[in-house]
Protein backbone atom coordinates (compact mmCIF):
# COMPACT_ATOMS: atom_id res chain seq x y z
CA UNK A 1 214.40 87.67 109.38
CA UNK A 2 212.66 86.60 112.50
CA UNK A 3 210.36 89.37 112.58
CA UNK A 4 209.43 88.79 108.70
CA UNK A 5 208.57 84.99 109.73
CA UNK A 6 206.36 86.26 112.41
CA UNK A 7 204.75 88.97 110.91
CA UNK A 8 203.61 86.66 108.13
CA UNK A 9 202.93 84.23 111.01
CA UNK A 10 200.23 86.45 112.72
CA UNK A 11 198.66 87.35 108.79
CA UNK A 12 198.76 83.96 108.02
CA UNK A 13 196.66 82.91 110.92
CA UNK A 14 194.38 85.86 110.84
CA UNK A 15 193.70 85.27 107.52
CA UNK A 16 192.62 81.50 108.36
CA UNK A 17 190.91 82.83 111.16
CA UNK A 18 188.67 84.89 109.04
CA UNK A 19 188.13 82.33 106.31
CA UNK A 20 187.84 79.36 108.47
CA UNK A 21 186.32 80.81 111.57
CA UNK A 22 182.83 80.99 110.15
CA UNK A 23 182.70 77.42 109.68
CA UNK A 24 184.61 75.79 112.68
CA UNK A 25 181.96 77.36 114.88
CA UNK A 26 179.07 75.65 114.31
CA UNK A 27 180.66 72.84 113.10
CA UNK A 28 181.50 71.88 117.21
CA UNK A 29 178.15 72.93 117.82
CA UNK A 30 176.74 70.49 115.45
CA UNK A 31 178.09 67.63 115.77
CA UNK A 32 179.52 64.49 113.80
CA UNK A 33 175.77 63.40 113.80
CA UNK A 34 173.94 65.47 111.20
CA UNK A 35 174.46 66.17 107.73
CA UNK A 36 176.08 69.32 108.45
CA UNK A 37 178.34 68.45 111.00
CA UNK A 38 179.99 66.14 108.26
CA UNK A 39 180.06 68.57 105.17
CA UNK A 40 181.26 72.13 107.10
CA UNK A 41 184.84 70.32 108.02
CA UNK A 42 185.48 69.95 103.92
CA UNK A 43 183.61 73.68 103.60
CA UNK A 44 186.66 74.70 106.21
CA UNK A 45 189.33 73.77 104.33
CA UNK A 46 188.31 74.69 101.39
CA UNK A 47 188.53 77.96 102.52
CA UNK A 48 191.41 77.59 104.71
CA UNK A 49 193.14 76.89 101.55
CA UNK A 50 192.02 80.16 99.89
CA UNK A 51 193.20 81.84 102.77
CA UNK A 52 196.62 80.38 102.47
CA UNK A 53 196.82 81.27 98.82
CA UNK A 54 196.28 84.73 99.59
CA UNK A 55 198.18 85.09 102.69
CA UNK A 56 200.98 82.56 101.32
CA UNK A 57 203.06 84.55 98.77
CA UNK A 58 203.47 86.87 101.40
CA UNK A 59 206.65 85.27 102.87
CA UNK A 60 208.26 85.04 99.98
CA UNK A 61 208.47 88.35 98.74
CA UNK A 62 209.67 89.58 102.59
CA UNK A 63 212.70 86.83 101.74
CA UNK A 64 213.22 88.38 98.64
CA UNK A 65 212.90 91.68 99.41
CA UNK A 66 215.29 90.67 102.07
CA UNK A 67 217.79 88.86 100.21
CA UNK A 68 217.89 91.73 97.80
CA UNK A 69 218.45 94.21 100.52
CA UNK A 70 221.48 92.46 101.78
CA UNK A 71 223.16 91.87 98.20
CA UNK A 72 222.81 95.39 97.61
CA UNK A 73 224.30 96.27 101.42
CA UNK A 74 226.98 93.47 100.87
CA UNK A 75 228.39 93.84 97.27
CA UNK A 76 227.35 97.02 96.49
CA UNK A 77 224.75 96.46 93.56
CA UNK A 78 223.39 99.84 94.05
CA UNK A 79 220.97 100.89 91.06
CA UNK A 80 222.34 104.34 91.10
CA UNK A 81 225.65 103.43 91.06
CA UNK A 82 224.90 101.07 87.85
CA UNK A 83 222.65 103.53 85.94
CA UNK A 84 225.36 105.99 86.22
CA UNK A 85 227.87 103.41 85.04
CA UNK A 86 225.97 102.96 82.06
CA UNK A 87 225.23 106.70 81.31
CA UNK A 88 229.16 106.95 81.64
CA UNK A 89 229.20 104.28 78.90
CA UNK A 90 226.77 105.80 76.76
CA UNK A 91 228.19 109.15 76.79
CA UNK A 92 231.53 107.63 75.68
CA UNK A 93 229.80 106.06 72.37
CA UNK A 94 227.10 108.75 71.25
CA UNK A 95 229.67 111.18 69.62
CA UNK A 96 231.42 108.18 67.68
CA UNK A 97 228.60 106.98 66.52
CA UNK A 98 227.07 110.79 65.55
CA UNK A 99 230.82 111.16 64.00
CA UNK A 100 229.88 108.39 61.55
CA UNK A 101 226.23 109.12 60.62
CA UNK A 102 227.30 111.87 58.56
């Protein structure tokens, strides 16, 4: 679990990195004292927040893919196991219901 935080972590910030990077840059060479300085700070997180919708989701499905992997470890919720259980069940009602189609 620790590793899927930080892994997500280190895309999470690259991703901001890349987005936002562009525009912190010259923003603290600017300045608060032109008419860039002011607008590039709204320009950065607009595009910080793209790069957390992208980069967001990504924790989630490493928790679910995790969660899953331990329910199926824990109670035994193997697919095979319950695709076979139902083949088992199917095979048991095919020939009565062939037996009364005739």
């Amino acid at each position: 679990m620790f590793l899927i935080f930080l892994l997500t972590a280190v895309i999470q910030y690259a991703a901001m990195a890349i987005f936002q990077g562009p525009f912190w840059i010259p923003m603290v060479l600017a300045g608060r004292d032109i008419v860039s300085g002011r607008v590039l700070p709204y320009l950065a997180g607009i595009f910080g927040a793209v790069a957390g919708s992208f980069s967001g989701p990504l924790l989630m499905v490493g928790l679910v893919l995790l969660y899953l992997d331990l329910r199926v470890r824990k109670k035994g919720f193997d697919l095979q196991m319950m695709m076979s259980a139902v083949d088992a069940q199917a095979a048991r009602v095919l020939p009565a219901v062939a037996v009364e189609g005739r």
